[in-house]
Protein backbone atom coordinates (compact mmCIF):
# COMPACT_ATOMS: atom_id res chain seq x y z
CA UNK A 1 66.80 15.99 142.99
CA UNK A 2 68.84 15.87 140.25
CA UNK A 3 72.21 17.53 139.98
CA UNK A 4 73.39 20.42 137.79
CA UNK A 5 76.63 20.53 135.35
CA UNK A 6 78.33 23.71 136.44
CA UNK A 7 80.33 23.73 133.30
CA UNK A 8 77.48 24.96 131.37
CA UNK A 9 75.63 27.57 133.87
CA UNK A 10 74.75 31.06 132.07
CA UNK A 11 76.58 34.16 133.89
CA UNK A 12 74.56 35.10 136.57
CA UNK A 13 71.38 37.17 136.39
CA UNK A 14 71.90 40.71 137.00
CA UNK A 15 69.48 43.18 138.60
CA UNK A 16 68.72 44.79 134.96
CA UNK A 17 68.41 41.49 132.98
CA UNK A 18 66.49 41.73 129.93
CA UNK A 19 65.53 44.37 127.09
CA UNK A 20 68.83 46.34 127.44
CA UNK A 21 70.50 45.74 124.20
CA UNK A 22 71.22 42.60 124.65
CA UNK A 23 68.65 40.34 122.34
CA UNK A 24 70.02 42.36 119.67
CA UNK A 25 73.63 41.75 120.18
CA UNK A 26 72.99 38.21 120.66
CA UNK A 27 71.57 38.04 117.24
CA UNK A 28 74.92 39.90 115.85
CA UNK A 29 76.63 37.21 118.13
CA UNK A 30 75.54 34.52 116.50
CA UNK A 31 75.25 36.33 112.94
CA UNK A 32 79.08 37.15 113.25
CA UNK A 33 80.19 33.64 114.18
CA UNK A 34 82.73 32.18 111.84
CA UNK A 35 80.68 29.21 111.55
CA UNK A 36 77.53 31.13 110.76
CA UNK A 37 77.23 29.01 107.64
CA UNK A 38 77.53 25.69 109.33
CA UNK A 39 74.92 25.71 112.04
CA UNK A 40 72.54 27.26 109.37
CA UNK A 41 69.38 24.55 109.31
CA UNK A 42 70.50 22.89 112.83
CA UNK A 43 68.31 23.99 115.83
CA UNK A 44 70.59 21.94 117.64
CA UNK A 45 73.59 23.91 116.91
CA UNK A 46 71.74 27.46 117.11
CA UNK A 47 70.82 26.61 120.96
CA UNK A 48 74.49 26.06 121.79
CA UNK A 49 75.17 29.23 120.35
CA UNK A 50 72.45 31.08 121.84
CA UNK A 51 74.02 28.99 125.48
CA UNK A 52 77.38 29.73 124.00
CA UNK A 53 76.30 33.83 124.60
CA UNK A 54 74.88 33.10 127.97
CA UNK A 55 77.34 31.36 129.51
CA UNK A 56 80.14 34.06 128.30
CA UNK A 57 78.62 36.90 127.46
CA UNK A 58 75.07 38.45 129.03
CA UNK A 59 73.05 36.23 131.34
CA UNK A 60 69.61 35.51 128.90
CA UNK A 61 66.01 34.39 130.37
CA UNK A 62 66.06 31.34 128.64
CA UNK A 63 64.10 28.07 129.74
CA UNK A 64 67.57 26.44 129.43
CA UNK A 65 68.30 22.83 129.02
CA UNK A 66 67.24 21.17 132.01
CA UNK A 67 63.72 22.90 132.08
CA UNK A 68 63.55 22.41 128.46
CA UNK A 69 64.02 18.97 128.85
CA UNK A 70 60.89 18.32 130.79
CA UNK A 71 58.74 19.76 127.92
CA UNK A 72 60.24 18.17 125.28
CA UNK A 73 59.93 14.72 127.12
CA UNK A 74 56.50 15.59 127.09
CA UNK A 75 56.01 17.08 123.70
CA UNK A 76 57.65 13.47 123.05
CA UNK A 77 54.56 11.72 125.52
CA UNK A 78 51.80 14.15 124.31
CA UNK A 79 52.99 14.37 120.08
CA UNK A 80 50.73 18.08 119.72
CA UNK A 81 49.41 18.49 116.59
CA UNK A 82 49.30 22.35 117.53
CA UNK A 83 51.47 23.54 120.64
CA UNK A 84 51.26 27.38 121.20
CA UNK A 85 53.65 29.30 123.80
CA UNK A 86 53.20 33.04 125.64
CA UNK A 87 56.38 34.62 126.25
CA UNK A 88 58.82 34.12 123.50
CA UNK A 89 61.92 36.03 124.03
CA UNK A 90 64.76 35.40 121.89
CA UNK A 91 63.70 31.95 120.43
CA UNK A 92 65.29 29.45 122.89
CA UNK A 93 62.14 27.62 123.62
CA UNK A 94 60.54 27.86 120.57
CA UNK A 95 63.63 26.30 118.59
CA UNK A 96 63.49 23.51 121.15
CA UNK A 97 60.12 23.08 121.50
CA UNK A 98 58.92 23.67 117.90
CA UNK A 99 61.89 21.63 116.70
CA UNK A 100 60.71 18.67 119.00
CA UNK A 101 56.89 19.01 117.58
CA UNK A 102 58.19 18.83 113.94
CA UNK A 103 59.88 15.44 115.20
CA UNK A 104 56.83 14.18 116.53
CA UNK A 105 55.00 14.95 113.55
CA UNK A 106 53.04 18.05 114.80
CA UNK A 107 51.83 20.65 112.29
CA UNK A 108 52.35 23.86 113.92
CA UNK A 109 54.09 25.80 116.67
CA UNK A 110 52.70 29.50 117.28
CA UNK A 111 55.23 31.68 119.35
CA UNK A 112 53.60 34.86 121.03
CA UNK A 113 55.85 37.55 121.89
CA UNK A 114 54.91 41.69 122.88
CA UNK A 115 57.98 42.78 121.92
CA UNK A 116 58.37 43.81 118.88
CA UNK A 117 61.95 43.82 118.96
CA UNK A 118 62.19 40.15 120.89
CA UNK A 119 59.83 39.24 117.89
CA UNK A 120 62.33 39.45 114.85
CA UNK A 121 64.97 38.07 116.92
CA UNK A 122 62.79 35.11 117.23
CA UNK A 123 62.15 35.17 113.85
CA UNK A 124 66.05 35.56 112.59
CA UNK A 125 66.91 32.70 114.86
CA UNK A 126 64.18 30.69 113.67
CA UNK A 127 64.90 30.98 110.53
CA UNK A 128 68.47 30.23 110.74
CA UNK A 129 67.61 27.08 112.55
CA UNK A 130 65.82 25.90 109.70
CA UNK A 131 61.78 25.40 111.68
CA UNK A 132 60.45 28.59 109.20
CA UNK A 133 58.12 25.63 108.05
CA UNK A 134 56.81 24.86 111.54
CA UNK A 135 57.19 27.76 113.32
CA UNK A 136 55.00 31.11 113.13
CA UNK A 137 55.92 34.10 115.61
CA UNK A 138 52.83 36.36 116.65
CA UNK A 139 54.00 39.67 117.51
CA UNK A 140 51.16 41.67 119.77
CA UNK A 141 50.18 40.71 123.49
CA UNK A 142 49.41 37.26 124.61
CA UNK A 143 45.64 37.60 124.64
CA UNK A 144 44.96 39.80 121.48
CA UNK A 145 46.83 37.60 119.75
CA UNK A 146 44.65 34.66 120.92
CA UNK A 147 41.45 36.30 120.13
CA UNK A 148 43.02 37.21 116.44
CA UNK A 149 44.20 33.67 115.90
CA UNK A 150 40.59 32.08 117.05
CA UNK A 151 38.64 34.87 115.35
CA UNK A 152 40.50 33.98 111.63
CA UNK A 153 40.42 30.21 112.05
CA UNK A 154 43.97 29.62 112.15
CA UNK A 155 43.89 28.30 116.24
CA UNK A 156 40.88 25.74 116.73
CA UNK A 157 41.86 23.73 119.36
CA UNK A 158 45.53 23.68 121.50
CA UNK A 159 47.20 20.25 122.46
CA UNK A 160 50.37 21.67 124.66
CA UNK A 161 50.51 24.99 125.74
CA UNK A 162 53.92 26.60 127.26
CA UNK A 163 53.48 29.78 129.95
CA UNK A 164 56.36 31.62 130.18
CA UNK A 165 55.61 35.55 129.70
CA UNK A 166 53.98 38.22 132.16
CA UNK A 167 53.36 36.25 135.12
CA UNK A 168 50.27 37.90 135.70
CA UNK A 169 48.24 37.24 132.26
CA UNK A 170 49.11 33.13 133.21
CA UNK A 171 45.70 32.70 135.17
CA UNK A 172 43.95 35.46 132.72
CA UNK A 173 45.58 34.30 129.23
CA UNK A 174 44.62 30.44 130.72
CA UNK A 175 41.00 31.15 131.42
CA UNK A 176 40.52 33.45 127.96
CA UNK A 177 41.55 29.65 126.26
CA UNK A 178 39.39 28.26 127.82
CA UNK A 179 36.08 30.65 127.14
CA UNK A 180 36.89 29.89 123.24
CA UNK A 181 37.32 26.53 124.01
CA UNK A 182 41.12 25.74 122.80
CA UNK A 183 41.75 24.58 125.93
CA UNK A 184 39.67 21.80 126.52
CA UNK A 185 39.66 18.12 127.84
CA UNK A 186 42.95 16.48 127.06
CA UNK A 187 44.89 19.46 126.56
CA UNK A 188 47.95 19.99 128.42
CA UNK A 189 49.82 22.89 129.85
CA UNK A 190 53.43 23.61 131.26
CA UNK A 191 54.04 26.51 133.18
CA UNK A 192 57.56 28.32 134.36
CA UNK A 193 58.34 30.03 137.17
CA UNK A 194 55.64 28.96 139.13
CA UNK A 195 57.56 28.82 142.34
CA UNK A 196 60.17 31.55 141.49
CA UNK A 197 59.65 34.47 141.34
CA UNK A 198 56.00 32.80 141.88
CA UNK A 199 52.86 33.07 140.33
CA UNK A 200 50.23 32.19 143.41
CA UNK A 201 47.14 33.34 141.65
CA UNK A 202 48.20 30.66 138.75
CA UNK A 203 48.81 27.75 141.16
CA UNK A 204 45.35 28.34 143.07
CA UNK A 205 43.49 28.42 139.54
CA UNK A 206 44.48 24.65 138.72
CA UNK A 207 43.99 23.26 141.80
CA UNK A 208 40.65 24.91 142.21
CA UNK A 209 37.61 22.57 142.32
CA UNK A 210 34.44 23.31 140.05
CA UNK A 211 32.68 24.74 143.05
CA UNK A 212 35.76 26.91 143.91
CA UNK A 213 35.62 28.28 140.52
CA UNK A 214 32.48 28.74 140.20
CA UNK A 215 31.93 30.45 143.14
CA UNK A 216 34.60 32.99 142.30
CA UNK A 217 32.49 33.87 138.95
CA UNK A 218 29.80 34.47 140.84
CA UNK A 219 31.47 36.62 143.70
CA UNK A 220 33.07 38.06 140.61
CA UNK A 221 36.83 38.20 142.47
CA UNK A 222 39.48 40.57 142.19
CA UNK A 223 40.22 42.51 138.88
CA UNK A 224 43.57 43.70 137.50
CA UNK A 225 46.98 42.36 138.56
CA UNK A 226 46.78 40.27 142.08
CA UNK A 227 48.69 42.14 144.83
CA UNK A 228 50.12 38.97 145.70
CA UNK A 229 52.57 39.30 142.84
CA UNK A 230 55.63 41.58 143.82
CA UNK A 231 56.62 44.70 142.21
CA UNK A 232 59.89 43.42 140.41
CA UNK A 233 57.20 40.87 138.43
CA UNK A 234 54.26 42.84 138.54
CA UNK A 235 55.86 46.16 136.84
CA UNK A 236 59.16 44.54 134.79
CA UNK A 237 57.83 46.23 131.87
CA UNK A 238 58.19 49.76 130.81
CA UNK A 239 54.63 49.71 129.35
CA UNK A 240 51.33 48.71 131.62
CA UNK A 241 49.82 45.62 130.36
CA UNK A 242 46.05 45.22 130.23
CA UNK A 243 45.01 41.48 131.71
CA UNK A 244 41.88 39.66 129.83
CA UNK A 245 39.16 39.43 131.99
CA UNK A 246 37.52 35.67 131.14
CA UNK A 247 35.77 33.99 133.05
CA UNK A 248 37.46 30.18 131.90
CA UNK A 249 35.64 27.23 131.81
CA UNK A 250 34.81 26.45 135.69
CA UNK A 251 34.05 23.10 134.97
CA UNK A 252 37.54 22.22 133.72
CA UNK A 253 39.66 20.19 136.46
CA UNK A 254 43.37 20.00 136.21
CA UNK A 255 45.76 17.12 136.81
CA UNK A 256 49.05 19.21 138.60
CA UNK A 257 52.04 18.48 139.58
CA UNK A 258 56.04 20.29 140.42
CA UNK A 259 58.71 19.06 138.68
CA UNK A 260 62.08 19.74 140.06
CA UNK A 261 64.85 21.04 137.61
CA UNK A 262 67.38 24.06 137.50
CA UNK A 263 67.50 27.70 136.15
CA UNK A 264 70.61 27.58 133.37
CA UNK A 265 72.29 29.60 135.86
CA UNK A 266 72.32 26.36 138.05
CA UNK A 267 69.95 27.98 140.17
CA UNK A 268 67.56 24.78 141.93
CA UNK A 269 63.96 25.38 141.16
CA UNK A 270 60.50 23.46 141.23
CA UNK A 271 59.77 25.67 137.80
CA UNK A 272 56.98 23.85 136.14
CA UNK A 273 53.45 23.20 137.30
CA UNK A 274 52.34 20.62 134.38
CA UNK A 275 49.02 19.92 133.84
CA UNK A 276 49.04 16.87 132.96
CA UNK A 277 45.07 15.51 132.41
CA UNK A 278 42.48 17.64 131.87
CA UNK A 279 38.56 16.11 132.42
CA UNK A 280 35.67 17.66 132.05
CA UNK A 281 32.97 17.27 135.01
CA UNK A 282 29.19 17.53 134.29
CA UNK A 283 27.64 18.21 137.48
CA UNK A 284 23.56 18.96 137.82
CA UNK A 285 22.20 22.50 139.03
């Protein structure tokens, strides 16, 4: 296990810790900076600003740069033409992650936020960091924005895809990709917070076999959110959030494996479950 640099842990997370002002005075944060002018066009420099806030000001619920790290290693291994992410927040990870795809020579990074609010501070930063070009923010929830995307031709196919938004629509937003066939063999997924808080129902899904998944099609399984999620993930939101309710592809195997890293509040966490090969298995009826 590796170790963590306390010098740059975020304050710690409080019991309230997200969509309570605080996206918004992060933007006027950074917006108000002396310096405004200088880190204009550098993602690099708007991440240490957005850290700078979270380490001194409001704890955010950023990927951070440890976790980050392991995606952009392997948006550096995989080189996505497209790369798509759920759950964008204030534009940590898609300034990291979309900056890192434009390295590689990637065409286009599609950040999907609900929030409306969380959505043009994504945009603002994004903006300021200079990945307008790359970048495009979808503002609506995870899978209606899929659907729209596939239905006008913009999203064909998904190389890398980054869950990180209600924990619940992971399994649901996963096997909606894979009906409409974005997600298909040699695609790759990273997932956070798989261990903590948890997402069980997630975990099960890509280490299913064909015949476990196809069986649970046919028993037709459990609808709405799984109970096994608790009520602090399950209900963060003020609104209730309809799940998809694909099918997937059963015949889809994944490749998955932990990856140790840390929370940015130094917190010790197996976060990601990365999917790392992705076959497709032909079997006879």
């Amino acid at each position: 296990m590796p170790s963590f640099d306390q010098a740059k842990a975020y304050v710690e997370e409080p019991e309230i810790f997200f969509d309570d002002g605080r996206e918004t005075e992060l933007l006027q944060y950074i917006y108000n900076r002396s310096d405004v002018d200088a880190i204009r066009g550098s993602p690099k420099k708007v991440l240490a600003a957005i850290d700078e806030y979270g380490r001194t000001k409001n704890y955010l619920m950023n990927v951070g740069e440890d976790k980050g790290k392991i995606v952009t290693d392997l948006i550096e291994e995989v080189k996505p033409d497209i790369m798509v992410e759920c759950g964008g927040y204030v534009g940590y990870s898609c300034i990291l992650f979309g900056d890192a795809v434009k390295r590689s020579g990637g065409q286009r990074y599609y950040s999907l936020e609900r929030h409306p609010v969380f959505g043009a501070v994504i945009m603002s930063l994004v903006n300021l960091a200079g990945l307008s070009d790359i970048v495009k923010v979808i503002i609506g929830t995870s899978d209606a924005s899929i659907k729209r995307l596939h239905s006008s031709g913009d999203l064909k196919h998904i190389d890398l895809m980054f869950l990180d938004h209600y924990k619940p629509a992971y399994t649901t937003d996963l096997k909606l990709c894979e009906e409409l066939r974005l997600i298909i063999p040699g695609s790759v997924l990273a997932a956070d917070n798989v261990i903590k808080p948890g997402n069980p129902p997630y975990l099960e899904y890509v280490r299913s076999s064909v015949e476990q998944k196809r069986t649970a099609i046919q028993t037709n399984g459990p609808r709405g959110v799984d109970p096994r999620f608790k009520d602090r993930t399950s209900k963060q939101y003020k609104v209730e959030l309809d799940l998809s309710s694909s099918k997937g592809n059963p015949d889809l195997v994944y490749d998955s494996r932990l990856v140790h890293s840390f929370e940015p509040t130094g917190v010790p966490v197996r976060p990601q479950n990365v999917c790392t090969r992705q076959q497709k298995i032909d079997l006879n009826f």
